[in-house]
PDB file of N, CA and C in Angstrom:
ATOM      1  N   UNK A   1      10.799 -70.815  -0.284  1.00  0.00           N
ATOM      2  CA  UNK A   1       9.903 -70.290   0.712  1.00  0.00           C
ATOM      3  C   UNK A   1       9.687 -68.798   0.460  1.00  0.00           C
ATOM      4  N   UNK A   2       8.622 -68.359   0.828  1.00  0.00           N
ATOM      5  CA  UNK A   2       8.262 -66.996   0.507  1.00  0.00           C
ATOM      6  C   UNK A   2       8.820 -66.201   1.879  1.00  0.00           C
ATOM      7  N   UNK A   3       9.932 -64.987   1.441  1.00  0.00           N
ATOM      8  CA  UNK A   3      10.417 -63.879   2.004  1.00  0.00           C
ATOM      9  C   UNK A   3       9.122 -63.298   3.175  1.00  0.00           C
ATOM     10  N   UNK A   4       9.371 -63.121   4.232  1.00  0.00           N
ATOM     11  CA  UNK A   4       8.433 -62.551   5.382  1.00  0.00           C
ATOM     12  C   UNK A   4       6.937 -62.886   5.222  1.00  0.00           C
ATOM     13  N   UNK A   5       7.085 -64.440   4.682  1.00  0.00           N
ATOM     14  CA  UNK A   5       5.600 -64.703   4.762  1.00  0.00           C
ATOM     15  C   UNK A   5       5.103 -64.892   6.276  1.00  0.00           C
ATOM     16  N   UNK A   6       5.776 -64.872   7.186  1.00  0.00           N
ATOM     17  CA  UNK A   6       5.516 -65.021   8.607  1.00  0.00           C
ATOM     18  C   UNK A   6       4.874 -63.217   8.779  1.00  0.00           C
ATOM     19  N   UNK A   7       5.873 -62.501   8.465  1.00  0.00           N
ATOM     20  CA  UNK A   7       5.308 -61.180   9.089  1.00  0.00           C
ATOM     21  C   UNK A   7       4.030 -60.525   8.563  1.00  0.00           C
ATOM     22  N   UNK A   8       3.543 -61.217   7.239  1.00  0.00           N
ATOM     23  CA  UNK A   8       2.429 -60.993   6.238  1.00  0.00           C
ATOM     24  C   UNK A   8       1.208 -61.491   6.724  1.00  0.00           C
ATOM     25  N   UNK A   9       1.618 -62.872   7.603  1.00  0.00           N
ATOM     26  CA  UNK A   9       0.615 -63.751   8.311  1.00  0.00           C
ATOM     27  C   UNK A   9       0.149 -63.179   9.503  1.00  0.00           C
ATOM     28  N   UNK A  10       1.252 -62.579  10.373  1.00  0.00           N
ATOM     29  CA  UNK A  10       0.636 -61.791  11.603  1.00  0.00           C
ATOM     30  C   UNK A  10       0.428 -60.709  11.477  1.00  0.00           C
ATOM     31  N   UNK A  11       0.147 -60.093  10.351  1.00  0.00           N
ATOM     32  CA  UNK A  11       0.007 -58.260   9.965  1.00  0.00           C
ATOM     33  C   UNK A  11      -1.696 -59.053   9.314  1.00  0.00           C
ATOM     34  N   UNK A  12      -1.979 -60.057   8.918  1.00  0.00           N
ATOM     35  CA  UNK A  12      -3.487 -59.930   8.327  1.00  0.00           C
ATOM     36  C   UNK A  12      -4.320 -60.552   9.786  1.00  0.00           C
ATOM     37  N   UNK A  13      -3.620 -61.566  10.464  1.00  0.00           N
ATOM     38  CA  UNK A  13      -3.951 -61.620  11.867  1.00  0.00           C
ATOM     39  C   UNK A  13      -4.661 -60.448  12.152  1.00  0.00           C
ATOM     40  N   UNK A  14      -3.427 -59.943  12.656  1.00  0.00           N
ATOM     41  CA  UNK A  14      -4.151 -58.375  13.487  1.00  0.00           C
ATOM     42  C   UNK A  14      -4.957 -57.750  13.074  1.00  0.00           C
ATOM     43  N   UNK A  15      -5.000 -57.656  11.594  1.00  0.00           N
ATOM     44  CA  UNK A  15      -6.379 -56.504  10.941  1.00  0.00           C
ATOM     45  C   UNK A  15      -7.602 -57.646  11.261  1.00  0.00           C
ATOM     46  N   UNK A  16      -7.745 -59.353  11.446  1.00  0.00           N
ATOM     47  CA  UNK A  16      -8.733 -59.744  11.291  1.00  0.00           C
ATOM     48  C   UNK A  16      -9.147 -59.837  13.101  1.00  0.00           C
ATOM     49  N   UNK A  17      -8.405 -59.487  13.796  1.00  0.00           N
ATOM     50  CA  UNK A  17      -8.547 -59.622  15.323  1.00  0.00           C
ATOM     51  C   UNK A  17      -9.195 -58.149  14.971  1.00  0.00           C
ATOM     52  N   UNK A  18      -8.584 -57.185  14.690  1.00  0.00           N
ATOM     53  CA  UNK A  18      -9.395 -56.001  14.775  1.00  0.00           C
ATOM     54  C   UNK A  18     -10.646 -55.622  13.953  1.00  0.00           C
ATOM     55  N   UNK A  19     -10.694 -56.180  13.211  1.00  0.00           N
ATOM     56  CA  UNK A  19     -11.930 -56.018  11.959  1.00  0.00           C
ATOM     57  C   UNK A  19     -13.260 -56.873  13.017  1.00  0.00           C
ATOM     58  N   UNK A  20     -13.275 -58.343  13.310  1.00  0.00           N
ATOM     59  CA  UNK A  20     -13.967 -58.848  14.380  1.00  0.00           C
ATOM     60  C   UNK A  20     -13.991 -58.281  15.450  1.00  0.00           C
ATOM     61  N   UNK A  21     -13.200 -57.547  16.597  1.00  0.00           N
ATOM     62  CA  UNK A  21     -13.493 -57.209  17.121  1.00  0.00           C
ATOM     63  C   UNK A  21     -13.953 -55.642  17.346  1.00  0.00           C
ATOM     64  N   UNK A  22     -14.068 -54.799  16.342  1.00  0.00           N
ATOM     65  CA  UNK A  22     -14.939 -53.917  16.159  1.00  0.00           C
ATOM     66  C   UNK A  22     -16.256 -54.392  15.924  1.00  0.00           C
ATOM     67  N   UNK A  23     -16.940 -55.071  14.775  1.00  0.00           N
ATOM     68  CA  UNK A  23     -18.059 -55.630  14.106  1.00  0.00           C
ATOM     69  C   UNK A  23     -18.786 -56.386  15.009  1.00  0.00           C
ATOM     70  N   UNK A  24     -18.004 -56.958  16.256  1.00  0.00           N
ATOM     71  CA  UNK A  24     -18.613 -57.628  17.543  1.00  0.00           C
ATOM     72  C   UNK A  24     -19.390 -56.274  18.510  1.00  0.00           C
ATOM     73  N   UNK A  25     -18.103 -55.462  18.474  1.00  0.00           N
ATOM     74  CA  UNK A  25     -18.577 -54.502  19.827  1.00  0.00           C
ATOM     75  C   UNK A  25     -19.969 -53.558  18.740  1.00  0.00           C
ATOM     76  N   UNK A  26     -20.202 -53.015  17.731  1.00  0.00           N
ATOM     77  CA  UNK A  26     -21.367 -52.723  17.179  1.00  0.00           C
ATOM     78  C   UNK A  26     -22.326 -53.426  17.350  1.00  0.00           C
ATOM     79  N   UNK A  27     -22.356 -54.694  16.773  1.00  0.00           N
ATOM     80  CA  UNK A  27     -23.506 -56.009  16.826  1.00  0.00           C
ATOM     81  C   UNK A  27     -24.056 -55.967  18.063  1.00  0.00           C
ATOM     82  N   UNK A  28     -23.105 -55.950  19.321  1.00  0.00           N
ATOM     83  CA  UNK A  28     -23.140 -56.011  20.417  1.00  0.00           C
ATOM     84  C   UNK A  28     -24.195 -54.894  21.217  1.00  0.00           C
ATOM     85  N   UNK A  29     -23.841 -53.418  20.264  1.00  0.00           N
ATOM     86  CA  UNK A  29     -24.465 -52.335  20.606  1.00  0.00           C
ATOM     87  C   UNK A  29     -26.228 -52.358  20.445  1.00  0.00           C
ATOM     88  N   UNK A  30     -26.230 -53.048  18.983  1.00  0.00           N
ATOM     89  CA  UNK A  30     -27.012 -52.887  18.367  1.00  0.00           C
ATOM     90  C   UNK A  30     -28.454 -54.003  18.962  1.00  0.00           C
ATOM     91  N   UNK A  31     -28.175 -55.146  19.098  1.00  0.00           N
ATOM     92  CA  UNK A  31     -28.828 -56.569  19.567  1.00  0.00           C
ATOM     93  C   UNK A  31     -28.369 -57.018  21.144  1.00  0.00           C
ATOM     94  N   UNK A  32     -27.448 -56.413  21.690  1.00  0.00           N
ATOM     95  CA  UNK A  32     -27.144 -57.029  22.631  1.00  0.00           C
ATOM     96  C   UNK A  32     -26.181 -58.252  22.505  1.00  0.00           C
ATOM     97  N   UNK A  33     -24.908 -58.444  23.588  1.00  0.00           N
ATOM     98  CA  UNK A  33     -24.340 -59.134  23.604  1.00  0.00           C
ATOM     99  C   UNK A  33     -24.780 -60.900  23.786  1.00  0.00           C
ATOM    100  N   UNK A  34     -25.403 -60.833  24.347  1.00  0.00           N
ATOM    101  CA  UNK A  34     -26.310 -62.606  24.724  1.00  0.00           C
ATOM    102  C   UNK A  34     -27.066 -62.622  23.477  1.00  0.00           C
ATOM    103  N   UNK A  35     -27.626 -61.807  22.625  1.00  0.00           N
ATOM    104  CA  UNK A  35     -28.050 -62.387  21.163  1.00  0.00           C
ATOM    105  C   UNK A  35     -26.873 -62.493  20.464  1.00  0.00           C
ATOM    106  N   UNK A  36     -25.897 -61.083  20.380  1.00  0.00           N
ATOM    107  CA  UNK A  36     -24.706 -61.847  19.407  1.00  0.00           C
ATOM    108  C   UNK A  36     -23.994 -63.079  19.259  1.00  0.00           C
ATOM    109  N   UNK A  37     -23.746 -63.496  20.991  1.00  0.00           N
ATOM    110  CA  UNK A  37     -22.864 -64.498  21.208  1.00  0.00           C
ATOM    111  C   UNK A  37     -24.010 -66.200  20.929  1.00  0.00           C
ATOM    112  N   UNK A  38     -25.120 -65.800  21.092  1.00  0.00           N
ATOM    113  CA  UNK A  38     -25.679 -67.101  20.429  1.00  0.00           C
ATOM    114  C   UNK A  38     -25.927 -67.537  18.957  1.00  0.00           C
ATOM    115  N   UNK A  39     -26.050 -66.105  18.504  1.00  0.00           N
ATOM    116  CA  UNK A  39     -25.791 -66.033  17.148  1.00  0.00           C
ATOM    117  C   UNK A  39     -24.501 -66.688  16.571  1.00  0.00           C
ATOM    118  N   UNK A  40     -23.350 -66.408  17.332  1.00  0.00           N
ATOM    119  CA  UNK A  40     -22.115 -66.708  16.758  1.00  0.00           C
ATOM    120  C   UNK A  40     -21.876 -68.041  16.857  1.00  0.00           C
ATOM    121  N   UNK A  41     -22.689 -68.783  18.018  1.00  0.00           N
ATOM    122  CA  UNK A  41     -22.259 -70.200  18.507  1.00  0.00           C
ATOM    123  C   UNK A  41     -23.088 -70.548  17.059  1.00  0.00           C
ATOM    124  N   UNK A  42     -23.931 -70.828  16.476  1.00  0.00           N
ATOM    125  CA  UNK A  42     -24.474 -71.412  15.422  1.00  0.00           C
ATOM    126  C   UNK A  42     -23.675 -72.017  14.148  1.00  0.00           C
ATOM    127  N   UNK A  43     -22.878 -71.017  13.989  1.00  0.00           N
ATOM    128  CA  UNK A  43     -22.219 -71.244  12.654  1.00  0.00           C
ATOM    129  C   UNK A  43     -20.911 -71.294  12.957  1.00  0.00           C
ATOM    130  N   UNK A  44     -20.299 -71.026  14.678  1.00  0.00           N
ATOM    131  CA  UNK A  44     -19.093 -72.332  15.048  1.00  0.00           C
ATOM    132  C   UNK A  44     -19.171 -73.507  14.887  1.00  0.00           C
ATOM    133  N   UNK A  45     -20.845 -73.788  15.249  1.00  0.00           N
ATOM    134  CA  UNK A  45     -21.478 -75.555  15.412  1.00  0.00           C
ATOM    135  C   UNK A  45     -21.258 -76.049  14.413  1.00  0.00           C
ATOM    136  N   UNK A  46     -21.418 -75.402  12.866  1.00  0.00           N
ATOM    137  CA  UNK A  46     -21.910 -76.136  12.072  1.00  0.00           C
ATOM    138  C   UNK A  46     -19.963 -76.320  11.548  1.00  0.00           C
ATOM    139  N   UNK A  47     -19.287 -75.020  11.545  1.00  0.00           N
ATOM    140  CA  UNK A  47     -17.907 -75.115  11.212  1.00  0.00           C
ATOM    141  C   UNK A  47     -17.028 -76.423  11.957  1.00  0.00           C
ATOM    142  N   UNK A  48     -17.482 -76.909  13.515  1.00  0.00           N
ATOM    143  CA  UNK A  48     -16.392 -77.304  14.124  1.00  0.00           C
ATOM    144  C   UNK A  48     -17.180 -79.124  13.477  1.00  0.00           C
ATOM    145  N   UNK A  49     -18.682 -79.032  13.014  1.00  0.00           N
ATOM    146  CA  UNK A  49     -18.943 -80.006  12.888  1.00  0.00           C
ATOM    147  C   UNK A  49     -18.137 -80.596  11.473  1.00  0.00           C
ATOM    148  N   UNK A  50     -18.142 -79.987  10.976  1.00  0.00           N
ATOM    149  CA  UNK A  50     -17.163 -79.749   8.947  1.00  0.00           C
ATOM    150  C   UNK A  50     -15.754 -80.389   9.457  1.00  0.00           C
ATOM    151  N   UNK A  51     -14.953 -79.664   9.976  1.00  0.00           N
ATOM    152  CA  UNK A  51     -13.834 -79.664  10.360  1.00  0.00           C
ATOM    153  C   UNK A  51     -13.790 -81.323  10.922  1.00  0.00           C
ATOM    154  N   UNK A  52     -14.241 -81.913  12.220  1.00  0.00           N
ATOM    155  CA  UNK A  52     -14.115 -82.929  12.511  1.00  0.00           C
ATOM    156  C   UNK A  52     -14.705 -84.084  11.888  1.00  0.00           C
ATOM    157  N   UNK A  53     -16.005 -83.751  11.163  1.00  0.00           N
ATOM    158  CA  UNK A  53     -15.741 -84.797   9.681  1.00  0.00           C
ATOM    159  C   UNK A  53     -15.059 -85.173   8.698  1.00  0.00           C
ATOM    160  N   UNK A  54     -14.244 -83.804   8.503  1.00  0.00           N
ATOM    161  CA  UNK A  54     -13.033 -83.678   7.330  1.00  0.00           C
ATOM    162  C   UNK A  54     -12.363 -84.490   7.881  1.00  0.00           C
ATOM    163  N   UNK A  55     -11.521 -84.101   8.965  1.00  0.00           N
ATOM    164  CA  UNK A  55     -10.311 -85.127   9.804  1.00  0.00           C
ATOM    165  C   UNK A  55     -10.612 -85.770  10.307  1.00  0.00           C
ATOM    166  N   UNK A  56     -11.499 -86.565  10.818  1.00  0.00           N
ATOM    167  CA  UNK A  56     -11.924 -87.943  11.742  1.00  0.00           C
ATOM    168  C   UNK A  56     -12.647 -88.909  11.216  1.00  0.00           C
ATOM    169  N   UNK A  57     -13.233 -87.870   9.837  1.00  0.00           N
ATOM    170  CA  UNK A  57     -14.545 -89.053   9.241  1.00  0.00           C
ATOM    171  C   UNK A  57     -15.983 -89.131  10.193  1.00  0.00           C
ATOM    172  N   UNK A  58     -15.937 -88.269  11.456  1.00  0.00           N
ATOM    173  CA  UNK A  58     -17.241 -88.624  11.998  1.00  0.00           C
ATOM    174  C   UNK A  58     -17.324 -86.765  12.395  1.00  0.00           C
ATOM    175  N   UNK A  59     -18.867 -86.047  12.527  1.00  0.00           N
ATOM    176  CA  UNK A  59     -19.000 -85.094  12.720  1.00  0.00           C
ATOM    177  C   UNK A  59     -19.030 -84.763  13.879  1.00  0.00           C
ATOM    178  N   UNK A  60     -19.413 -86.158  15.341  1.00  0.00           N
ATOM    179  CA  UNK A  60     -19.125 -85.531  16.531  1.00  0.00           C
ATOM    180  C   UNK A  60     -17.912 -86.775  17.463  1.00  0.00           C
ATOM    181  N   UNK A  61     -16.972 -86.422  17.884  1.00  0.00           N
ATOM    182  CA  UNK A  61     -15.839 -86.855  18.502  1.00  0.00           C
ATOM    183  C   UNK A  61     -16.185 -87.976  19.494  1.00  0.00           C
ATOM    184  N   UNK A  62     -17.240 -88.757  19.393  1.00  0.00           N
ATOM    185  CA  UNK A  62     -17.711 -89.956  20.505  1.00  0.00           C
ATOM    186  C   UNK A  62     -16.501 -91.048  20.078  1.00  0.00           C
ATOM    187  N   UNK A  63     -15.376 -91.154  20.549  1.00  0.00           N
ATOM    188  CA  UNK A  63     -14.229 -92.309  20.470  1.00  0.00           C
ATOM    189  C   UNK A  63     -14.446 -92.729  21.992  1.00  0.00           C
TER     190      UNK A  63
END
């Protein structure tokens, strides 16, 4: 097992919590928050659709 790969994992965490949440509050400045945040839902949609095809075999969760 790799030596403080745990503390390596929550030290790139934090720079990516902070890297997003700077690049949000600009975007935010720049377009407004209700364009950013619809902007962002787009390419969650298409990610969460990937993800539950990968693992379920179907792209939307109707069981």
């Amino acid at each position: 097992m790799i030596p403080h790969a745990g503390e390596a994992a929550a030290l790139a965490t934090a720079f990516c919590w902070t890297f997003t949440s700077l690049a949000f509050e600009s975007a935010g400045r720049r377009v407004g928050s209700l364009a950013v945040n619809f902007l962002r839902l787009v390419p969650a949609f298409f990610l969460l659709l990937f993800f539950c095809w990968a693992w379920r075999g179907k792209p939307f969760p109707w069981d």
